[in-house]
C-alpha atoms as a PDB file:
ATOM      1  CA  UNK A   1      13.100  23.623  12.638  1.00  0.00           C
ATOM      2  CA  UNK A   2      12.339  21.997   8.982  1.00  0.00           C
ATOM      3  CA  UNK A   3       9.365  20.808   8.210  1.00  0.00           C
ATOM      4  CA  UNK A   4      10.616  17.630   6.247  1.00  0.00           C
ATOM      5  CA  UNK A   5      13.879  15.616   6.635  1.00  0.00           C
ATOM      6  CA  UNK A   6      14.680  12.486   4.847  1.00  0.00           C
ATOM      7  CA  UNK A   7      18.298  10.253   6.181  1.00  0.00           C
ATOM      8  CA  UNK A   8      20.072   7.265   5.462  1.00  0.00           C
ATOM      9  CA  UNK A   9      21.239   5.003   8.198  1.00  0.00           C
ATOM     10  CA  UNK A  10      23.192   1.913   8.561  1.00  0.00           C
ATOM     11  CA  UNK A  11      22.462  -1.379   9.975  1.00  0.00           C
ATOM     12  CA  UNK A  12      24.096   0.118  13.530  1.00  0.00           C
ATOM     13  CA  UNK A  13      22.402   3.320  13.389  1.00  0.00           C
ATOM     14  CA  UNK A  14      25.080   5.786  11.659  1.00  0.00           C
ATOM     15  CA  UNK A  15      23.696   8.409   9.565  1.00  0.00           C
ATOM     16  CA  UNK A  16      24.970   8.417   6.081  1.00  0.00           C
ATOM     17  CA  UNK A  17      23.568  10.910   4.387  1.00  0.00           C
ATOM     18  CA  UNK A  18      20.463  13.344   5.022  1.00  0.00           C
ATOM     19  CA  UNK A  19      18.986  16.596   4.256  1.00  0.00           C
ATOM     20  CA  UNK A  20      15.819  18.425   5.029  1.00  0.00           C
ATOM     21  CA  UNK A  21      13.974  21.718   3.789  1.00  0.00           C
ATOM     22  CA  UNK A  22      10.784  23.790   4.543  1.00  0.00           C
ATOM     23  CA  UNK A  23       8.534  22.860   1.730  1.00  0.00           C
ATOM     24  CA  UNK A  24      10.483  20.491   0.016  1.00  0.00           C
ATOM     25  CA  UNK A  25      13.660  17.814   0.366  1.00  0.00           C
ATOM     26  CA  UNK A  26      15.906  16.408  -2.161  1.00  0.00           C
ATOM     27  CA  UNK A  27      18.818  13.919  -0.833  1.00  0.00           C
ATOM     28  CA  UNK A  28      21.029  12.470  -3.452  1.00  0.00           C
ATOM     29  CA  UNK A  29      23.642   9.623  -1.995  1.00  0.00           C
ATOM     30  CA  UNK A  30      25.938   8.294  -4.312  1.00  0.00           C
ATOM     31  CA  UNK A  31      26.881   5.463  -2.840  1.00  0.00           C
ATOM     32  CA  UNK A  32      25.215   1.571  -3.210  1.00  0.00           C
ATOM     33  CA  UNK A  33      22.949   0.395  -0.169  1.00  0.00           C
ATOM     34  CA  UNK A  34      24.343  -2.424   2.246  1.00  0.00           C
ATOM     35  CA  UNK A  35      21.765  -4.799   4.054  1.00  0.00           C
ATOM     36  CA  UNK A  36      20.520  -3.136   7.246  1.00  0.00           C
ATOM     37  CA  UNK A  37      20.100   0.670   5.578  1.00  0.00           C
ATOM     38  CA  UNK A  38      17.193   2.549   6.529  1.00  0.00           C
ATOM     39  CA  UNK A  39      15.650   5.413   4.890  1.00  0.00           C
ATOM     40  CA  UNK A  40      13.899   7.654   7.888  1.00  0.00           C
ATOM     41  CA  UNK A  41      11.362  10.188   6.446  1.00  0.00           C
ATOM     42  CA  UNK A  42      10.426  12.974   9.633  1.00  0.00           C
ATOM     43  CA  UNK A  43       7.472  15.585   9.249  1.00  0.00           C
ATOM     44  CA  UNK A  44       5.416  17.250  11.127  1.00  0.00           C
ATOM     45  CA  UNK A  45       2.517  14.932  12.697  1.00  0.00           C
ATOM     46  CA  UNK A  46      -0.719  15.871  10.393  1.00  0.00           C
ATOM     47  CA  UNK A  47       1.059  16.900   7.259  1.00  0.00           C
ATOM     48  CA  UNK A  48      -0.038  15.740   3.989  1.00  0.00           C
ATOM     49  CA  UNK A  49       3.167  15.085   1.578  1.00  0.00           C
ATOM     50  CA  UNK A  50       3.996  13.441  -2.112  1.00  0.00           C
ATOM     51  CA  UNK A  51       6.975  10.961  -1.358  1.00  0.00           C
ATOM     52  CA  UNK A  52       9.627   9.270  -3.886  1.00  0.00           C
ATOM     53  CA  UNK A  53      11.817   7.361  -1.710  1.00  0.00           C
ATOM     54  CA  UNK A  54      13.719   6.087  -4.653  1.00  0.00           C
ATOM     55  CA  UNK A  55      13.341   7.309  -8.193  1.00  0.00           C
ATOM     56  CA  UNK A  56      12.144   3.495  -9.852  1.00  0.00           C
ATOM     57  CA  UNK A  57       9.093   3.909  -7.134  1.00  0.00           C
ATOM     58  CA  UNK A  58       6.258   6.182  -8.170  1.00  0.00           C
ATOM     59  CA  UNK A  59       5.654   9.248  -6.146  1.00  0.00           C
ATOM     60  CA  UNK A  60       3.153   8.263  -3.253  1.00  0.00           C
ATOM     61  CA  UNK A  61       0.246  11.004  -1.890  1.00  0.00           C
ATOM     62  CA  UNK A  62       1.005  10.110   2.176  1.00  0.00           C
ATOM     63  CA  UNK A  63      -0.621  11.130   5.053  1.00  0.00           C
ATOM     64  CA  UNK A  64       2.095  11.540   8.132  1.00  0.00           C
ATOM     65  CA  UNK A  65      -0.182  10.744  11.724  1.00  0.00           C
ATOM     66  CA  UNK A  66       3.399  10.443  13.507  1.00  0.00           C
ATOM     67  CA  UNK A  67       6.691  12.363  13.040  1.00  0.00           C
ATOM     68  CA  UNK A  68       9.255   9.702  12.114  1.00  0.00           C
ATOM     69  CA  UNK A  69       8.411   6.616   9.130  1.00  0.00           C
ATOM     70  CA  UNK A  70      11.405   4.214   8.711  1.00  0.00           C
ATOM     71  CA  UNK A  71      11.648   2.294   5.568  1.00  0.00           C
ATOM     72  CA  UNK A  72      13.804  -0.648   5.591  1.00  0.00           C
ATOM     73  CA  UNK A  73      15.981  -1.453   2.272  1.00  0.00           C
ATOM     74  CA  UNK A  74      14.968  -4.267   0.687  1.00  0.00           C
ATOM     75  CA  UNK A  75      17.303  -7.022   0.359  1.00  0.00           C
ATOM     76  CA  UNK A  76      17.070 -11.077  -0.506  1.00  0.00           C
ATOM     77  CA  UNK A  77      13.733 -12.627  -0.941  1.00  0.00           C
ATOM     78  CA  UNK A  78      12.228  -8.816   0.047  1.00  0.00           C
ATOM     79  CA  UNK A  79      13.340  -7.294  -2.973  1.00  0.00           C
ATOM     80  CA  UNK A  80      11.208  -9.773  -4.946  1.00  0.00           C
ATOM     81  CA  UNK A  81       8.135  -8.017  -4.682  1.00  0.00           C
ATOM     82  CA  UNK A  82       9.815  -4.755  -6.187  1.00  0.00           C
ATOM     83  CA  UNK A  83      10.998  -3.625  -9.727  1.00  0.00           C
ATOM     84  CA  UNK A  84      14.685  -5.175  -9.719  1.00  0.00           C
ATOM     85  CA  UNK A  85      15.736  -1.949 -10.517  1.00  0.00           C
ATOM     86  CA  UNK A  86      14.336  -0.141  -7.155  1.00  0.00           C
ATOM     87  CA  UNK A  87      17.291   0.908  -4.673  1.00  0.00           C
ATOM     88  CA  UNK A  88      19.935  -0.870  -7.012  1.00  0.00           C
ATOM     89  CA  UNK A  89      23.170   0.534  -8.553  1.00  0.00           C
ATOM     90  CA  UNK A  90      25.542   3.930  -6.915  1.00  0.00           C
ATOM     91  CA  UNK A  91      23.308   6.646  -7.204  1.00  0.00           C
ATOM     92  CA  UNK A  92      20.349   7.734  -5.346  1.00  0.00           C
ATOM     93  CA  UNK A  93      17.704  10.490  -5.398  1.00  0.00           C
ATOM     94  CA  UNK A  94      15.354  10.447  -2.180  1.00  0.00           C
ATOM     95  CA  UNK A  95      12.217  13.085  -2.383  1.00  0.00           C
ATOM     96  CA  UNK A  96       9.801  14.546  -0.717  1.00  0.00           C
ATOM     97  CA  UNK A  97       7.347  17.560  -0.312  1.00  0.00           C
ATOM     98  CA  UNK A  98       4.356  19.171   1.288  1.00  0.00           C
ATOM     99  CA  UNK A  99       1.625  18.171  -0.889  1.00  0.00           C
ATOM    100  CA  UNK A 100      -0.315  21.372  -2.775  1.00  0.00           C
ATOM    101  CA  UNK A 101      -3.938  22.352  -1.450  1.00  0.00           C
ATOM    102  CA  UNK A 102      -5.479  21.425  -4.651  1.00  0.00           C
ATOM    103  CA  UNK A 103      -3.607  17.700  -4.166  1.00  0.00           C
ATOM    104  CA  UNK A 104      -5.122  17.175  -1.209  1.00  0.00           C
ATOM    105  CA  UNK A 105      -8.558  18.186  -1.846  1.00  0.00           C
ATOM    106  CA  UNK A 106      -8.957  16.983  -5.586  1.00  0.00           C
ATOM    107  CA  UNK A 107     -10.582  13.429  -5.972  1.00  0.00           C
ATOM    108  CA  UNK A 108      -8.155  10.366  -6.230  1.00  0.00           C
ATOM    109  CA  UNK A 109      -7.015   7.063  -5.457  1.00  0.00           C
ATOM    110  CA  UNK A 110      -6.814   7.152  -1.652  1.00  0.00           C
ATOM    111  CA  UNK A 111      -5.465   3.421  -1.043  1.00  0.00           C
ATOM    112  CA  UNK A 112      -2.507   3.903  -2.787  1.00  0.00           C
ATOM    113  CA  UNK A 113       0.913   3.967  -1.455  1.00  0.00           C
ATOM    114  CA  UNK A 114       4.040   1.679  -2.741  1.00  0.00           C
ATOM    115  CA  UNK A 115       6.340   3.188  -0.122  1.00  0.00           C
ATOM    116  CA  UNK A 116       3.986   1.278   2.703  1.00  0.00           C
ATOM    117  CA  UNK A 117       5.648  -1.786   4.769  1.00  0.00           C
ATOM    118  CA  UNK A 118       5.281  -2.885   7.995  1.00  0.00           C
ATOM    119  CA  UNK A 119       6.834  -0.224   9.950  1.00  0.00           C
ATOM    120  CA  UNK A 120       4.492   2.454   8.837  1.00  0.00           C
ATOM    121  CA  UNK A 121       1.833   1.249  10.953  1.00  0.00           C
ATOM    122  CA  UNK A 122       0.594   3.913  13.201  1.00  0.00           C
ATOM    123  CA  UNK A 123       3.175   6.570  11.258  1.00  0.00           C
ATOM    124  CA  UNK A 124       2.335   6.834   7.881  1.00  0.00           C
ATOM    125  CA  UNK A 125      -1.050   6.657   5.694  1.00  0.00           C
ATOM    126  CA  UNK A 126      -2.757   4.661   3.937  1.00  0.00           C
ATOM    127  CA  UNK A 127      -1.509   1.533   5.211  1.00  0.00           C
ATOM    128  CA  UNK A 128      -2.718  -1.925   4.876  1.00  0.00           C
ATOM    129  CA  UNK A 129      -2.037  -5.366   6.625  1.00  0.00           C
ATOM    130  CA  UNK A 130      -3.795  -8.891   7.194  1.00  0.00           C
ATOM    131  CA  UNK A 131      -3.937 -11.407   9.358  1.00  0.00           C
ATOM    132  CA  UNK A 132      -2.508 -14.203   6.711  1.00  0.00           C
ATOM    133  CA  UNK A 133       0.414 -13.684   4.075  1.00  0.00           C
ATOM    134  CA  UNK A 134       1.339 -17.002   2.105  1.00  0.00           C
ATOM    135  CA  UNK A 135       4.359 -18.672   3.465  1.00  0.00           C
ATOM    136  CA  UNK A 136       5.329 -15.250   5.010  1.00  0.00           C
ATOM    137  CA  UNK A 137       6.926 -14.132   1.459  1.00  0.00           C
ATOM    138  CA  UNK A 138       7.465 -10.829   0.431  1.00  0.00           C
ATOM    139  CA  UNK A 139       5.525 -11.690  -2.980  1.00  0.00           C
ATOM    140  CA  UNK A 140       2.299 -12.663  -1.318  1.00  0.00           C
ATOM    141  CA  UNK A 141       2.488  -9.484   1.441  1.00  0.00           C
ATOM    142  CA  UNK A 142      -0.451  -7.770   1.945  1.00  0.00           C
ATOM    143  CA  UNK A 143       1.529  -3.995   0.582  1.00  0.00           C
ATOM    144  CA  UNK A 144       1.233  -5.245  -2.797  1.00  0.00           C
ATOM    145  CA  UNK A 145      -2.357  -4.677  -2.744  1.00  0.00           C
ATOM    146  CA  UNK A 146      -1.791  -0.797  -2.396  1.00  0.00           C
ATOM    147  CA  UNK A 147       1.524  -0.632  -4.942  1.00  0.00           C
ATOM    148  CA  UNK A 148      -0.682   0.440  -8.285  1.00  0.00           C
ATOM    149  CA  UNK A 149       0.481  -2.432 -10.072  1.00  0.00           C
ATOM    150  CA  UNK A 150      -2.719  -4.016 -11.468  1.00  0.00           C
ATOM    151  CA  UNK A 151      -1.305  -7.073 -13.812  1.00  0.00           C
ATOM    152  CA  UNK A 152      -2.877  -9.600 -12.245  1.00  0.00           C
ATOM    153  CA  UNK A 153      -2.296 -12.864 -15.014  1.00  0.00           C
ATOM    154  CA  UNK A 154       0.235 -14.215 -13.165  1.00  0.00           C
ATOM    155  CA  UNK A 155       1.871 -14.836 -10.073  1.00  0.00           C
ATOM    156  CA  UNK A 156       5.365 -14.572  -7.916  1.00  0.00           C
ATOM    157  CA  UNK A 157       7.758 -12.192  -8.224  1.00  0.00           C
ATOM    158  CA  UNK A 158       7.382  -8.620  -9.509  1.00  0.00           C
ATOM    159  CA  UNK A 159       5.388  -7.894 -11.768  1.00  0.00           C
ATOM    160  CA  UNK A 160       3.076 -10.211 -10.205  1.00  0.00           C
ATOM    161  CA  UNK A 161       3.170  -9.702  -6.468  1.00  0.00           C
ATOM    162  CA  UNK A 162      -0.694 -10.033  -5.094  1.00  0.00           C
ATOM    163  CA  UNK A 163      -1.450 -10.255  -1.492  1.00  0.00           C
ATOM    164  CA  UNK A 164      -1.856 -14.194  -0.967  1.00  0.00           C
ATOM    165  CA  UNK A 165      -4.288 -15.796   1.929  1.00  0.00           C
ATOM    166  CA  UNK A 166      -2.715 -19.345   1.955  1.00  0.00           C
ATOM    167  CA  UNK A 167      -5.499 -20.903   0.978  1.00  0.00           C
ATOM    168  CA  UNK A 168      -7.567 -19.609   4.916  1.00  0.00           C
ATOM    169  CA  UNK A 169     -10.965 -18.648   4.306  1.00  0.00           C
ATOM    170  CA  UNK A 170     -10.363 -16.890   7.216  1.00  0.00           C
ATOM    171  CA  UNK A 171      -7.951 -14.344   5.761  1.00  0.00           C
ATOM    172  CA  UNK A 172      -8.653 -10.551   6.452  1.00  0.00           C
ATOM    173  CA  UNK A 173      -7.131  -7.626   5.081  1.00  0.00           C
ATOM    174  CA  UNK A 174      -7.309  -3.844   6.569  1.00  0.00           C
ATOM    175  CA  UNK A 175      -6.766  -0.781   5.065  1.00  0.00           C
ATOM    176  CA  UNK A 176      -6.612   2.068   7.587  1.00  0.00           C
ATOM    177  CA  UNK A 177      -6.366   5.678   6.056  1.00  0.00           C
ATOM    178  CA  UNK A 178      -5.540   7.408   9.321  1.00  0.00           C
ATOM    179  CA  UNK A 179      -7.828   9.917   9.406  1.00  0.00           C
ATOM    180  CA  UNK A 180     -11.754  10.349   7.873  1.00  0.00           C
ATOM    181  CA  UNK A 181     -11.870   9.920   3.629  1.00  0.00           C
ATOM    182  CA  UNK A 182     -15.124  10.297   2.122  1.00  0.00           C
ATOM    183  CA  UNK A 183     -15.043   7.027  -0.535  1.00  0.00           C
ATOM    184  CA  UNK A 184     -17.136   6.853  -3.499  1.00  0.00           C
ATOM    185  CA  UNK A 185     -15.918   4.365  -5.578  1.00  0.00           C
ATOM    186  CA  UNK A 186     -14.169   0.942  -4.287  1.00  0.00           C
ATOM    187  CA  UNK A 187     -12.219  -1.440  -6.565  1.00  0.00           C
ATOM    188  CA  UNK A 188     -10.822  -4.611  -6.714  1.00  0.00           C
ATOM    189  CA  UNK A 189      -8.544  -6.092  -8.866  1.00  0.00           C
ATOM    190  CA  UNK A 190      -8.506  -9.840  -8.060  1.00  0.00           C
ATOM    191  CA  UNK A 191      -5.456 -11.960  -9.352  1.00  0.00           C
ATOM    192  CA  UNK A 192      -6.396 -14.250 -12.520  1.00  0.00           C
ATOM    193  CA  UNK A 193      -3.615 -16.715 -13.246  1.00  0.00           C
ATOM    194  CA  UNK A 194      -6.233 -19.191 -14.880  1.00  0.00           C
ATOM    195  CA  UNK A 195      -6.235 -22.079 -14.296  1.00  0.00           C
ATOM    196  CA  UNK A 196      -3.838 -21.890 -11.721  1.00  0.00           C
ATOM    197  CA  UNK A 197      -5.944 -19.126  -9.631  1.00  0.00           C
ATOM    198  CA  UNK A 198      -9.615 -19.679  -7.899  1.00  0.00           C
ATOM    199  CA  UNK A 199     -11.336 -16.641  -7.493  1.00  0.00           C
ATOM    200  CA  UNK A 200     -13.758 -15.109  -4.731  1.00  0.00           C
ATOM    201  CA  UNK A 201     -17.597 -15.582  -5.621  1.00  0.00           C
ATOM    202  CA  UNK A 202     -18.374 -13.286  -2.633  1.00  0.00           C
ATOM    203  CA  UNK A 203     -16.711 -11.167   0.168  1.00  0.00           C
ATOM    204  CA  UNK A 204     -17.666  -9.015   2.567  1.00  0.00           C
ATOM    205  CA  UNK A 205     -16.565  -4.795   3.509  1.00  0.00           C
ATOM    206  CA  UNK A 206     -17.006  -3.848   6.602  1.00  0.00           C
ATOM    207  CA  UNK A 207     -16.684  -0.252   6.989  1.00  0.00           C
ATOM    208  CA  UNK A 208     -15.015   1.889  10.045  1.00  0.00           C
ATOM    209  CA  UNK A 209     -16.655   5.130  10.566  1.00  0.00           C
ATOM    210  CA  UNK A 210     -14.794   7.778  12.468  1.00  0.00           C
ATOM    211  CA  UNK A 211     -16.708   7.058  15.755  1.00  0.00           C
ATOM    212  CA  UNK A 212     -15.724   3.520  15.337  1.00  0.00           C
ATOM    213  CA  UNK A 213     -19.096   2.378  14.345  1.00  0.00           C
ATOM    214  CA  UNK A 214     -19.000  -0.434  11.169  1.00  0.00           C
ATOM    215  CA  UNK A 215     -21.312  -1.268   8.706  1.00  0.00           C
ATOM    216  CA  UNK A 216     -20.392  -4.420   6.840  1.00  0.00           C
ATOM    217  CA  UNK A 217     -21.570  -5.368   3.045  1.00  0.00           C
ATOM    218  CA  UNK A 218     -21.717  -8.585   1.437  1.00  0.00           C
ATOM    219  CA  UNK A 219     -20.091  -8.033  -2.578  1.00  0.00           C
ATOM    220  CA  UNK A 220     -20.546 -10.735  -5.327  1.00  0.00           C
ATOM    221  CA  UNK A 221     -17.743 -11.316  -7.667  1.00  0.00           C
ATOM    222  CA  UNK A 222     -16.901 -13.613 -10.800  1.00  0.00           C
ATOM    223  CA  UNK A 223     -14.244 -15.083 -12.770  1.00  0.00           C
ATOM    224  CA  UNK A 224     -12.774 -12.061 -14.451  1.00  0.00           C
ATOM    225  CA  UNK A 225      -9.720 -10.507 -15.637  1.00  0.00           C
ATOM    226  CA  UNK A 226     -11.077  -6.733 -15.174  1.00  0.00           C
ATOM    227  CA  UNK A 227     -11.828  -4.898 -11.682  1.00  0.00           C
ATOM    228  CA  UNK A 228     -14.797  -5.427 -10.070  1.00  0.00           C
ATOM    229  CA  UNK A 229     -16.189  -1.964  -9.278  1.00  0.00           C
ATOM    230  CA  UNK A 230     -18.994  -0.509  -7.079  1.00  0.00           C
ATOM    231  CA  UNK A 231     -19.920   3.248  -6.662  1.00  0.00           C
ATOM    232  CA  UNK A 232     -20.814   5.287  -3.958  1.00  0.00           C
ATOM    233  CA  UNK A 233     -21.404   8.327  -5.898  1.00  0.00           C
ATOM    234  CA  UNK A 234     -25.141   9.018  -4.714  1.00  0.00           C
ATOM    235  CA  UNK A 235     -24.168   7.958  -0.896  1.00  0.00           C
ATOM    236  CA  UNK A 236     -20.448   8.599  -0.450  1.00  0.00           C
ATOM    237  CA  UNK A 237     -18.603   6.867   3.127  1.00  0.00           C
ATOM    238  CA  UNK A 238     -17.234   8.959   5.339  1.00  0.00           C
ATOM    239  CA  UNK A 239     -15.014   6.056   6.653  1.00  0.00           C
ATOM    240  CA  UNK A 240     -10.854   5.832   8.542  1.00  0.00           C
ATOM    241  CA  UNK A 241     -10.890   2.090   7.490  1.00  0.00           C
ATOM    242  CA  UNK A 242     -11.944  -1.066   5.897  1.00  0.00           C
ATOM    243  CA  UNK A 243     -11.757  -4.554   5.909  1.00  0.00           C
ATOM    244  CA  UNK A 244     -11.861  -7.107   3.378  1.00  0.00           C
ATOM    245  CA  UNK A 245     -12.807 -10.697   4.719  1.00  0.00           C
ATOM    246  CA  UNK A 246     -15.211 -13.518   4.624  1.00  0.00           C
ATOM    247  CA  UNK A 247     -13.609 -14.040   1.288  1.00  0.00           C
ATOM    248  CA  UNK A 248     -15.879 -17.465  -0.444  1.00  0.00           C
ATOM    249  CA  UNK A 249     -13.745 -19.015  -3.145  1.00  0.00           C
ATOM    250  CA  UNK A 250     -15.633 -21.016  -6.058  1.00  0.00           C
ATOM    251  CA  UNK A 251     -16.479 -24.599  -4.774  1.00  0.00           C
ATOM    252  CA  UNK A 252     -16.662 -26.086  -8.317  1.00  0.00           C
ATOM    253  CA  UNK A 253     -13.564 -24.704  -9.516  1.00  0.00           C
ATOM    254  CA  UNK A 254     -10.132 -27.204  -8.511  1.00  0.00           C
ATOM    255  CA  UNK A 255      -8.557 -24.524  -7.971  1.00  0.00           C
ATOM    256  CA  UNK A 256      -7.380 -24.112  -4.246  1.00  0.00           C
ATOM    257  CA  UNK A 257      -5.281 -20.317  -4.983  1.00  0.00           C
ATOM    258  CA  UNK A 258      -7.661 -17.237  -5.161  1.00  0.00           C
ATOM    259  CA  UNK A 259      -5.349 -14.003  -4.124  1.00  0.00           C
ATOM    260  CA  UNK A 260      -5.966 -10.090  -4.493  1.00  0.00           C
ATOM    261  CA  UNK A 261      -3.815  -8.185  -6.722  1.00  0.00           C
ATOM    262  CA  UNK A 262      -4.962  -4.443  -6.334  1.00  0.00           C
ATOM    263  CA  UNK A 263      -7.361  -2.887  -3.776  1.00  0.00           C
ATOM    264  CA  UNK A 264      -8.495   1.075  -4.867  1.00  0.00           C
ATOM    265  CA  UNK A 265     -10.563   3.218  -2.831  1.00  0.00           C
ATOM    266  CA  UNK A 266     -11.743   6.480  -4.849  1.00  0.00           C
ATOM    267  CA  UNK A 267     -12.703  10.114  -3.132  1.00  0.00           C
ATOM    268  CA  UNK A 268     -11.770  12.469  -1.139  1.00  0.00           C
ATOM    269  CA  UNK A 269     -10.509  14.306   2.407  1.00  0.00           C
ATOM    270  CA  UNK A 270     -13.600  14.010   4.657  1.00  0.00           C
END
């Protein structure tokens, strides 16, 4: 049996194209996508692999806890959160690969992931959701806050797609890695439209540790273009998820929009 398959279904389930491989996959379809097509990545459960669903998308570092992660084509209002370019035109190149040793032990990025949507919940890693999206949109979802796209000085579609909170002080977003990561260095990159944005004076991290135990840390913020940053380096957390919430906007400012544009977690495999 292969280790890695990658295939393209329709909206009724009929398999248009696939191929799979030991170490590595390659699938080229020459043909344009209709609405309802489904690209279905399958590894083995536990297997750590670089993805490139579509060649526009950057290659993602994934961690597969199932067997089978199905990515739905964007179409309509769900393409607006992607390059206009990604999954467009008559030819295709779909990759993927079993990650090198030194990839997976080297120090990087481990929040990052623009192949994540909603289906790879429980399936594929890192993976992030919240409780509130604005208006539902694809623009305002809470996967743009994992893409690697860090403009923040606007808003809407691509390329200024920010996880929105619809105004709810309430909002909560979780990032689940789905296994341990040892993190020592978190970053956010808050969205600055100015004067059309608000921005978050304080919010609060609670931590998940492997045995399920949380520690939660108030962080103070201000009105800034750049990423906010706090190190870990001396004390490094051994954590399989966060969550951002208790997010205070500025009182004083009339603006009623603060919004998150980029959320990076920096380390290693526990």
């Amino acid at each position: 049996m292969s280790n890695i398959s990658i295939a393209i279904n329709d909206k009724n389930g009929k398999l248009l194209a696939t191929d799979n491989g030991n170490q590595f996959v390659n699938l080229v379809y020459a043909a344009e996508y209709n609405e309802g097509d489904t690209i279905t990545l399958t590894a083995k459960p536990g297997s750590f692999l670089v993805i490139q669903l579509d060649d526009v998308l950057e290659p993602s570092f994934v961690y597969m806890k199932g067997s089978n992660y199905t990515m739905p084509i964007p179409f309509g209002e769900k393409r607006f959160s992607y390059n206009p370019k990604t999954f467009s035109g008559e030819l295709h190149l779909l990759k993927a690969r079993l990650a090198e040793e030194c990839e997976i032990a080297c120090r990087k990025n481990l929040a990052l992931n623009c192949h994540d949507t909603t289906s790879a919940k429980d399936v594929c890693y890192p993976h992030v959701s919240a409780n509130i999206e604005t208006r539902g949109e694809s623009v305002f979802a809470a996967r743009n806050a994992i893409n690697g796209n860090t403009e923040n000085r606007s808003h809407g579609n691509w390329p200024y797609e920010s996880w929105g909170i619809n105004r709810d002080p309430e909002a909560e977003l979780t990032l689940d890695f789905g296994r341990p990561v040892k993190m020592d260095k978190l970053v956010l990159v808050t969205r600055a439209d100015f004067p059309h944005d608000n921005y978050w004076q304080h919010a609060t991290i609670t931590f998940i540790a492997p045995d399920g135990s949380v520690e939660s840390r108030v962080f103070d913020m201000e009105k800034s273009y750049a990423p906010h940053e706090w190190n870990f380096a001396t004390a490094p957390k051994t954590i399989t998820a966060l969550k951002l919430g208790k997010l205070l906007k500025d009182e004083t400012d009339p603006s009623p929009f603060p919004a998150l544009t980029q959320i990076e977690v920096w380390g290693t495999e526990a």
